[in-house]
Protein backbone atom coordinates (compact mmCIF):
# COMPACT_ATOMS: atom_id res chain seq x y z
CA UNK A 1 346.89 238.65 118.70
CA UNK A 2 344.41 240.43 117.27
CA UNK A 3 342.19 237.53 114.98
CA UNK A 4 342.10 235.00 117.97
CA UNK A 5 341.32 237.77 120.49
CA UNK A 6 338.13 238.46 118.12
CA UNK A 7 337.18 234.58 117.79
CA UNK A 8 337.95 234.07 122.08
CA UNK A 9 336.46 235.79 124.43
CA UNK A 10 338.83 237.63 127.60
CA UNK A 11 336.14 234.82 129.70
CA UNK A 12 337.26 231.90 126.94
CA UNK A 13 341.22 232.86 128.00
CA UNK A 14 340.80 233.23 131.93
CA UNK A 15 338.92 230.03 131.65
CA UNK A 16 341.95 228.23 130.09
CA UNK A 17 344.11 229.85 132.75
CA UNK A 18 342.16 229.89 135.94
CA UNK A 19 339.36 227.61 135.44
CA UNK A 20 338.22 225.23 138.59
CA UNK A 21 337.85 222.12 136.80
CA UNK A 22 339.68 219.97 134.35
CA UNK A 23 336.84 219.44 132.07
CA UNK A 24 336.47 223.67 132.02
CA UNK A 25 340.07 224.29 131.27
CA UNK A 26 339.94 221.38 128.60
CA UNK A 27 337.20 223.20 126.78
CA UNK A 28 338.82 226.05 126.37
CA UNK A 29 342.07 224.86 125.57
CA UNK A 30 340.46 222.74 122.32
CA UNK A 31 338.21 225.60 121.50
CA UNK A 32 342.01 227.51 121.47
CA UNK A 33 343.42 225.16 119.74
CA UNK A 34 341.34 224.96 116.78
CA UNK A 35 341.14 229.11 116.34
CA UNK A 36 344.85 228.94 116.55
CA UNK A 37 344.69 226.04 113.35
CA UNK A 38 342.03 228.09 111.96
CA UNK A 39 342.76 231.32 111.70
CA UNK A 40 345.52 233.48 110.21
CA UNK A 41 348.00 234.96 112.30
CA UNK A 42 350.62 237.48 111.74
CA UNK A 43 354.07 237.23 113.87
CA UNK A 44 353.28 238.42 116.99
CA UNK A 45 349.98 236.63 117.00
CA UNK A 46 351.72 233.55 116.30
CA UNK A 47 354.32 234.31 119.40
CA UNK A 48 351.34 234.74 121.52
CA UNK A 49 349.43 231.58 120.57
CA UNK A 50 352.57 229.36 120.96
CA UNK A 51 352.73 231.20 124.53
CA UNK A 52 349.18 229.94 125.64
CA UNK A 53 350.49 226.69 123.92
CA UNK A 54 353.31 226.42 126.45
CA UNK A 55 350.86 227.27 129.14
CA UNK A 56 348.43 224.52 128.01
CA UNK A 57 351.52 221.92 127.78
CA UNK A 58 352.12 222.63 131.62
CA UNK A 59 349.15 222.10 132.73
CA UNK A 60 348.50 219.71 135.37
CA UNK A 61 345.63 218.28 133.99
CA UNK A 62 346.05 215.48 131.43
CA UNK A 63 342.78 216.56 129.71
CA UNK A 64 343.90 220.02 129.15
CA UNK A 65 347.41 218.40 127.25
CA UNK A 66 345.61 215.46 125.66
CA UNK A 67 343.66 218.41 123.99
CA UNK A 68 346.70 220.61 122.75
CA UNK A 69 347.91 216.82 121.54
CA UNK A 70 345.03 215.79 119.52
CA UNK A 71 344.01 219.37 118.00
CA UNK A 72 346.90 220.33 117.07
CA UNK A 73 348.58 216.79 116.26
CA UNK A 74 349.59 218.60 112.76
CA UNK A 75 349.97 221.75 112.85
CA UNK A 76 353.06 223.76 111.93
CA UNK A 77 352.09 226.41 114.94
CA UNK A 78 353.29 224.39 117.11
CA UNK A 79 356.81 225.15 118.60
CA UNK A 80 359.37 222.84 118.67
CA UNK A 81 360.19 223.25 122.88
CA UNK A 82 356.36 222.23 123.28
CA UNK A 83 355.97 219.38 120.79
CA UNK A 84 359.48 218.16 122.59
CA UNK A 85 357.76 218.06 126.10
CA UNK A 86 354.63 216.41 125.31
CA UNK A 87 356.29 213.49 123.70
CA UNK A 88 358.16 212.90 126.94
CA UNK A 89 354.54 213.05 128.50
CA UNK A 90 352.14 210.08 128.63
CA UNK A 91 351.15 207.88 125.73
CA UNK A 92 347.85 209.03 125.21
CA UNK A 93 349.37 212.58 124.87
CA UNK A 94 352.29 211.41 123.25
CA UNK A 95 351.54 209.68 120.44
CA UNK A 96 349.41 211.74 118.14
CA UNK A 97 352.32 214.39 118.27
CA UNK A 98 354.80 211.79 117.51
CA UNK A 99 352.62 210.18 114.62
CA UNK A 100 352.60 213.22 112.93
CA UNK A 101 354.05 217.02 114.39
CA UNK A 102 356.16 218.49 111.79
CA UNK A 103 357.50 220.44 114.76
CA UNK A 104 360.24 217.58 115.13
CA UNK A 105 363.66 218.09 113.71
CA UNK A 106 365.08 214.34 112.57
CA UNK A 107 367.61 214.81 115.60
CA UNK A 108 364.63 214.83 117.95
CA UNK A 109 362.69 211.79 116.12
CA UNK A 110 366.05 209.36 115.95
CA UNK A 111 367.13 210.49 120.09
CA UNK A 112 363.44 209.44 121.08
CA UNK A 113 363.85 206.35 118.92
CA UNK A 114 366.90 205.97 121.00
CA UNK A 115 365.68 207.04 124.39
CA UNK A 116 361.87 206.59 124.38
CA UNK A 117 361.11 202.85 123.75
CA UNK A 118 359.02 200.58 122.05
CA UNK A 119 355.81 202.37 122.07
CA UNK A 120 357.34 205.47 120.62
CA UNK A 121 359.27 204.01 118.09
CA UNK A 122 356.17 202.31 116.77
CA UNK A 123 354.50 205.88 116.63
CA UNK A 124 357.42 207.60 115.18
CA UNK A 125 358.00 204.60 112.43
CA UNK A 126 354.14 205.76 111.16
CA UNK A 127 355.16 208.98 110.42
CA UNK A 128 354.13 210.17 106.90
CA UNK A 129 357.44 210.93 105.85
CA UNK A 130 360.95 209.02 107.66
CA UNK A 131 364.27 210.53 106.59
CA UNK A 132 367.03 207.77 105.73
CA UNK A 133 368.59 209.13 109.49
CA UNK A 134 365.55 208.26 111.22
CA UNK A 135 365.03 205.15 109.45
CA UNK A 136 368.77 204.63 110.41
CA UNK A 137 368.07 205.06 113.79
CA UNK A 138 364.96 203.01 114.27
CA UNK A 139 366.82 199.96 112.74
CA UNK A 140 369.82 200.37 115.13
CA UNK A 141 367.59 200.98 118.42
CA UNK A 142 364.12 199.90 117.14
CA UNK A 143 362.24 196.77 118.55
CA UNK A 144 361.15 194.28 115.85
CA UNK A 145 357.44 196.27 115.82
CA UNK A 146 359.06 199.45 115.04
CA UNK A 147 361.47 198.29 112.29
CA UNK A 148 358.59 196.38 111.04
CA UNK A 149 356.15 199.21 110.86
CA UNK A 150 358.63 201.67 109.28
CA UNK A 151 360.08 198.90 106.53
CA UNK A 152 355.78 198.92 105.79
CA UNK A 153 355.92 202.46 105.47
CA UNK A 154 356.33 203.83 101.81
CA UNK A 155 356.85 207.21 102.99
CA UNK A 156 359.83 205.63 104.71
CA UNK A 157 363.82 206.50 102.91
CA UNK A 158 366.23 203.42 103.56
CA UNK A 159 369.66 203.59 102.77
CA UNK A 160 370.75 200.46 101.36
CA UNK A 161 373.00 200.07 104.21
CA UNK A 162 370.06 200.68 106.93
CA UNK A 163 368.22 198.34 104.75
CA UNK A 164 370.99 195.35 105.08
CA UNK A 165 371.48 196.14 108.55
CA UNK A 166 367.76 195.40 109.36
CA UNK A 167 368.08 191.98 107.48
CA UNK A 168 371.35 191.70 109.69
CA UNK A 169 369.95 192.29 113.03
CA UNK A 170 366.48 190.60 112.54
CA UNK A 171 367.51 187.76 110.03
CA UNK A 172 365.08 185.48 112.14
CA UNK A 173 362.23 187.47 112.22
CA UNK A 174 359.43 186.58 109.24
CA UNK A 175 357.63 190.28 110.09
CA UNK A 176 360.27 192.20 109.24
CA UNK A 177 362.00 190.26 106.72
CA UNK A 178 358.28 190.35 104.46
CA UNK A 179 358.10 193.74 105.62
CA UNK A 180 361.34 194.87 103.79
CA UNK A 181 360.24 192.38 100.76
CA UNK A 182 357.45 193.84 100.16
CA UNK A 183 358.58 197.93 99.78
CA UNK A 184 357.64 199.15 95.86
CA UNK A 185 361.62 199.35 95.28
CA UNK A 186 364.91 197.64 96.40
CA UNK A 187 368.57 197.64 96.15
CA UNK A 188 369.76 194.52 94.05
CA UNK A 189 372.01 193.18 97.00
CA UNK A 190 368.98 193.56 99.11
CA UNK A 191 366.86 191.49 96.93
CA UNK A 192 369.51 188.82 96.62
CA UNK A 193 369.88 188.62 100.39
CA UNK A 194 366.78 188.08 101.02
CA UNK A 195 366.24 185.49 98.39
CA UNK A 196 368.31 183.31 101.07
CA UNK A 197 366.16 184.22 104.15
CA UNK A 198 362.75 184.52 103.42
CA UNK A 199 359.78 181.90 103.30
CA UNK A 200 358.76 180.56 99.78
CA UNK A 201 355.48 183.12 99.63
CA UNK A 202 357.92 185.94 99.93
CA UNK A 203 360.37 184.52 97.73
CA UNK A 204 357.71 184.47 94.91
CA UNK A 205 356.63 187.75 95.05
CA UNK A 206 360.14 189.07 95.22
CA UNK A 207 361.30 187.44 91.86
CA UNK A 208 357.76 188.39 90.80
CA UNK A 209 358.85 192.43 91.81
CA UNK A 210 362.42 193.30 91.89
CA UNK A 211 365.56 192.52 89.95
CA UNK A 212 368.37 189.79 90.79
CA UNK A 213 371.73 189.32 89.28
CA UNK A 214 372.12 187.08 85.88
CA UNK A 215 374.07 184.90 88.20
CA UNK A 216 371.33 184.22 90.70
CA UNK A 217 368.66 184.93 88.34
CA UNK A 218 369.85 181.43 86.52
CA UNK A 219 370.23 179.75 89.47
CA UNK A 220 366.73 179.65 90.96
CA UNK A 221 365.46 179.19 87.42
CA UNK A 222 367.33 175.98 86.78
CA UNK A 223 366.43 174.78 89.99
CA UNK A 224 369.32 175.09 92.17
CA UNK A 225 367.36 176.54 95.46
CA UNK A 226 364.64 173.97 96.08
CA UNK A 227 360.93 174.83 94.81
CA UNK A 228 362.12 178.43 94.08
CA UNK A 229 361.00 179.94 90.22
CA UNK A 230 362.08 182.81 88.53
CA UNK A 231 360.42 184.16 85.18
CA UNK A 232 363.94 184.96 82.92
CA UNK A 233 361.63 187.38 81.02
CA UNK A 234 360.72 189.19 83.85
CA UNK A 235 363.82 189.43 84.97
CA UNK A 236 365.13 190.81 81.82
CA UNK A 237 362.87 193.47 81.68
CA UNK A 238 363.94 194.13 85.25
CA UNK A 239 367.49 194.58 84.76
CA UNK A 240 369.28 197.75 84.73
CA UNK A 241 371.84 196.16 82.93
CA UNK A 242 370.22 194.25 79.72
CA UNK A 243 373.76 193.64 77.90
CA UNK A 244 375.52 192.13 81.05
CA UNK A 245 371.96 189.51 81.07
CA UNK A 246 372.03 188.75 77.51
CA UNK A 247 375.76 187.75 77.66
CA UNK A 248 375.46 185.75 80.98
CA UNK A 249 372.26 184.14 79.69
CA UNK A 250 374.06 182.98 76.76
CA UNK A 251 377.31 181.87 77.99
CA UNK A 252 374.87 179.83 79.89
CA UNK A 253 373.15 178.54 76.69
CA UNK A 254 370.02 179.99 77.67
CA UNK A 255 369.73 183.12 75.70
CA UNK A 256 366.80 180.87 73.16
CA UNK A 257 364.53 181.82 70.19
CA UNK A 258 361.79 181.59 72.38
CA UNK A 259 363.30 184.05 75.96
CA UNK A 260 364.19 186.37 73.17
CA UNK A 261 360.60 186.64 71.43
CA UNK A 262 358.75 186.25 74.80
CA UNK A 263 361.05 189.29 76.11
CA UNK A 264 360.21 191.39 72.66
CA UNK A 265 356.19 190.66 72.90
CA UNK A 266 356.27 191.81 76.61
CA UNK A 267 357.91 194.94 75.55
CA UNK A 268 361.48 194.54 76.78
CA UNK A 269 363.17 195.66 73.63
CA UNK A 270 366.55 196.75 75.11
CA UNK A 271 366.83 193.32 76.18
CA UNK A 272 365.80 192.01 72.86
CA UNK A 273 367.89 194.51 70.77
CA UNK A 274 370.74 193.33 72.96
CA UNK A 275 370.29 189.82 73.14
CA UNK A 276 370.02 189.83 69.32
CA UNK A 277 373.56 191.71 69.14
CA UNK A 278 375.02 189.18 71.17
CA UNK A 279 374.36 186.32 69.32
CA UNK A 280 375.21 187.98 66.06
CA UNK A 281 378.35 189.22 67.37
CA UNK A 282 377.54 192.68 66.42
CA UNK A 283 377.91 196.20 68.61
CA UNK A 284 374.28 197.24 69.87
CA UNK A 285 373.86 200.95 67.56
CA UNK A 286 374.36 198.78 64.62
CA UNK A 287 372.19 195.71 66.18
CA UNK A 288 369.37 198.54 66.95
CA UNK A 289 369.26 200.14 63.56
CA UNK A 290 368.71 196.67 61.56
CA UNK A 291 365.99 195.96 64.05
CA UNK A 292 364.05 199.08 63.61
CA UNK A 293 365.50 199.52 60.35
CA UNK A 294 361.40 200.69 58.21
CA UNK A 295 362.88 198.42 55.20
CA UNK A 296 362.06 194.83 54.51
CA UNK A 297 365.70 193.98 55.08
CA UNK A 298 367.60 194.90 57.98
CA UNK A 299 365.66 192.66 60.76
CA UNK A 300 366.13 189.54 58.58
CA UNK A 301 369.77 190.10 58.14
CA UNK A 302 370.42 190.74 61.82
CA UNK A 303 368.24 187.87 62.46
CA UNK A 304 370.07 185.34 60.39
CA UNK A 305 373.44 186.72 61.52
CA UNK A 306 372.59 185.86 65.23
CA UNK A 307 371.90 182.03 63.96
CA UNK A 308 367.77 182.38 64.92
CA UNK A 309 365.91 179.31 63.18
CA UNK A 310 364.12 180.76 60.17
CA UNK A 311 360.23 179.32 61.26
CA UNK A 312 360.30 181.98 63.72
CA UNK A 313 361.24 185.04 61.45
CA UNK A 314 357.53 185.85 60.83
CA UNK A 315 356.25 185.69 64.59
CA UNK A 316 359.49 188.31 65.16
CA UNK A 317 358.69 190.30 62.53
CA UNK A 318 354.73 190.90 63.63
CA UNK A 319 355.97 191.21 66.72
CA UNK A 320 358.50 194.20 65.73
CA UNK A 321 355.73 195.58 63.45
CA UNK A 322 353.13 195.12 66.91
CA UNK A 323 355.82 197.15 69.12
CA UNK A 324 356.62 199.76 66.77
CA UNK A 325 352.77 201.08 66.64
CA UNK A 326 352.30 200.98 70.42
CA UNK A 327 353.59 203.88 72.65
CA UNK A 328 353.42 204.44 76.48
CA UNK A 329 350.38 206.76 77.58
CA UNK A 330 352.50 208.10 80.27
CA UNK A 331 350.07 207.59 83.08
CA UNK A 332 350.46 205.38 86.21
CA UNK A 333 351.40 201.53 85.63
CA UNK A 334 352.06 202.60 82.18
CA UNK A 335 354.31 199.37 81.42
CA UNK A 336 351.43 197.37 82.58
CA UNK A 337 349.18 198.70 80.36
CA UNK A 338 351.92 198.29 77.13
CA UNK A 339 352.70 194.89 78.02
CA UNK A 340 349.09 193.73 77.89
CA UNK A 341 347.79 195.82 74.50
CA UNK A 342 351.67 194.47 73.11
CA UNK A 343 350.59 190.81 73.62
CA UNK A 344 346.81 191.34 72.63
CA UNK A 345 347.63 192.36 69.42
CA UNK A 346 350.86 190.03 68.57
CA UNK A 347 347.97 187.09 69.58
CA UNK A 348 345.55 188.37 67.26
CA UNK A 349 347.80 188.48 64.27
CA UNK A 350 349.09 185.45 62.32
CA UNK A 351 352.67 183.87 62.72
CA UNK A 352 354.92 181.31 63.64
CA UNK A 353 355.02 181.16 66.97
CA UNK A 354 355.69 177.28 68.96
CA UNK A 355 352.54 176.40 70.74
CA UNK A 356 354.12 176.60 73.81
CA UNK A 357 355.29 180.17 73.82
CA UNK A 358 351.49 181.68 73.06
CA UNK A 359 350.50 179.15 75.98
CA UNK A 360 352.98 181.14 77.69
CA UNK A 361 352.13 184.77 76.79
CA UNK A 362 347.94 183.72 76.53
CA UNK A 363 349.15 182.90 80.47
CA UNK A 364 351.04 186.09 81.38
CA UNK A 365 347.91 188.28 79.16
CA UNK A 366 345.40 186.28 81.70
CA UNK A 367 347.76 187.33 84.99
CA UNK A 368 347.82 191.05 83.58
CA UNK A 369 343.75 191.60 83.51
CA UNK A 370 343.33 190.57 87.29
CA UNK A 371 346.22 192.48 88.31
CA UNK A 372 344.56 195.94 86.52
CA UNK A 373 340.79 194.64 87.90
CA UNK A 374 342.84 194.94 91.69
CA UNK A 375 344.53 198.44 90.76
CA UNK A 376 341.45 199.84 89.73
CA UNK A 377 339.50 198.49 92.77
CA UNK A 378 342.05 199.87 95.42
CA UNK A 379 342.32 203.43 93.64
């Protein structure tokens, strides 16, 4: 071990080994530690270092582990058989190797989760990265803290079966529920489930964030589910499915003039392109290529065809003219950005528009700014 011979003296090693206090050995073993982290080492350096490792990880002394623990927390150097041994030690030695050791295979992480108990299944849950098998396990053997803390996780993978069998086994519990709410992405079924289980807050910000069904979607925007709201706009721009909405909105008799041009000014043309096509009764290609046809003609014929009231024609028409000289700039909250430049310019322009739909889209341009104010902040 040639490069960590150089940085440690023979006195620095014999120290670690034979020294006649705790505090000596512990000095050594960090000042070890971090030449190990810092320096490069060929193979049989590296077999050497994980030996004095091993020998650190036995040592009686808990100030002598605690310092292997801490130091090397991270590193890669560290072999699996040791990082395995100090998370069975105590939990001031355990825990920063369980927070973050990559020296873990998943098998090890979801046994401890099985084995280990509450306090290690909170540190393993705020691991940077959780595989959908860990995940798996913590929400089969976790306490409430641990599923918690990994459903807050964004690192964290969830299957969407882990995912209902967390609202399953802690349907009661507001921590965990929010927890789950709040992750950047969700299985529809998910979402839906936990439309019927969480408190109103929650509820919000989960219509506000993630896709429902048509079906439900309706439902809690007519009312049915007391004091609940859902934006149909939103939801159509959500959708992965924009035909299935637009049909289920209008056999409903909600697919209006004004859902239509609010969806088209907030930049949810598939929505638009197919809501058009089902009111006119025409396949989407040929819908789409009257919409965007560059002539005066095609948008007014599709428009008339799908029965649209003729007052409006000029407030769709900027509002096609807006969309088609905006493009996405590709970097982060991209829609965001879109939506708001989309409805700043279809305000500025003259048309038709009822007063209450620019009250509406003046409303969603004055919820955009704040939200972009916040973004910027927190980066």
């Amino acid at each position: 071990m040639t490069t960590t011979r150089n940085a440690l003296t023979d006195t620095d090693v014999r120290t670690l080994l034979k020294g006649a206090t705790a505090d000596e050995r512990a000095l050594a073993a960090h000042k070890l530690c971090r030449v190990i982290d810092r320096e490069p080492l060929d193979d049989e350096g590296r077999a050497q270092a994980q030996d004095i490792l091993r020998i650190m990880a036995s040592d009686a002394e808990e100030l002598v582990r605690r310092a292997l623990a801490i130091t090397l927390k991270s590193s890669p150097l560290v072999p699996r058989d040791v990082a395995l041994k100090l998370a069975r030690d105590i939990e001031s030695i355990c825990l920063p190797v369980l927070n973050f050791s990559p020296a873990f295979t998943d098998d090890d992480l979801s046994e401890i989760v099985r084995l280990g108990g509450p306090v290690r299944q909170v540190a393993i849950a705020k691991r940077p990265r959780l595989s959908e098998k860990v995940t798996d396990a913590i929400v089969e053997h976790g306490v409430e803290a641990a599923v918690q803390t990994a459903a807050s996780n964004d690192n964290a993978s969830f299957s969407e079966r882990t995912l209902s069998r967390a609202l399953q086994r802690f349907e009661k519990s507001e921590k965990v529920l929010a927890a789950v709410a709040y992750r950047d992405t969700l299985p529809l079924s998910i979402s839906e489930k936990l439309v019927h289980l969480v408190s109103e807050q929650v509820r919000e910000h989960l219509l506000s964030q993630h896709a429902v069904s048509p079906e439900l979607a309706l439902q809690i925007a007519v009312g049915a589910r007391d004091r609940a709201t859902v934006d149909l706009v939103d939801q159509a721009g959500r959708t992965q499915d924009p035909k299935a909405f637009a049909s289920h909105l209008n056999k409903a008799k909600r697919l209006t003039p004004s859902l239509l041009l609010r969806a088209l000014v907030q930049g949810h043309i598939a929505f638009f392109e197919c809501g058009v096509a089902e009111l006119a009764g025409v396949p989407h290609h040929r819908t789409w290529l009257m919409i965007h046809d560059a002539g005066p003609l095609g948008l007014r014929a599709i428009y008339e065809r799908a029965g649209l009231p003729a007052r409006l024609f000029s407030a769709f028409r900027v509002a096609i003219d807006t969309y088609h000289t905006m493009e996405f700039d590709g970097g982060p909250r991209d829609r965001q950005r879109f939506q708001e430049r989309m409805l700043q310019r279809f305000l500025t322009q003259p048309h038709t528009a009822q007063r209450e739909d620019v009250d509406y889209m003046l409303d969603k341009l004055d919820r955009l700014g704040p939200a972009r104010e916040n973004q910027r902040g927190a980066a």
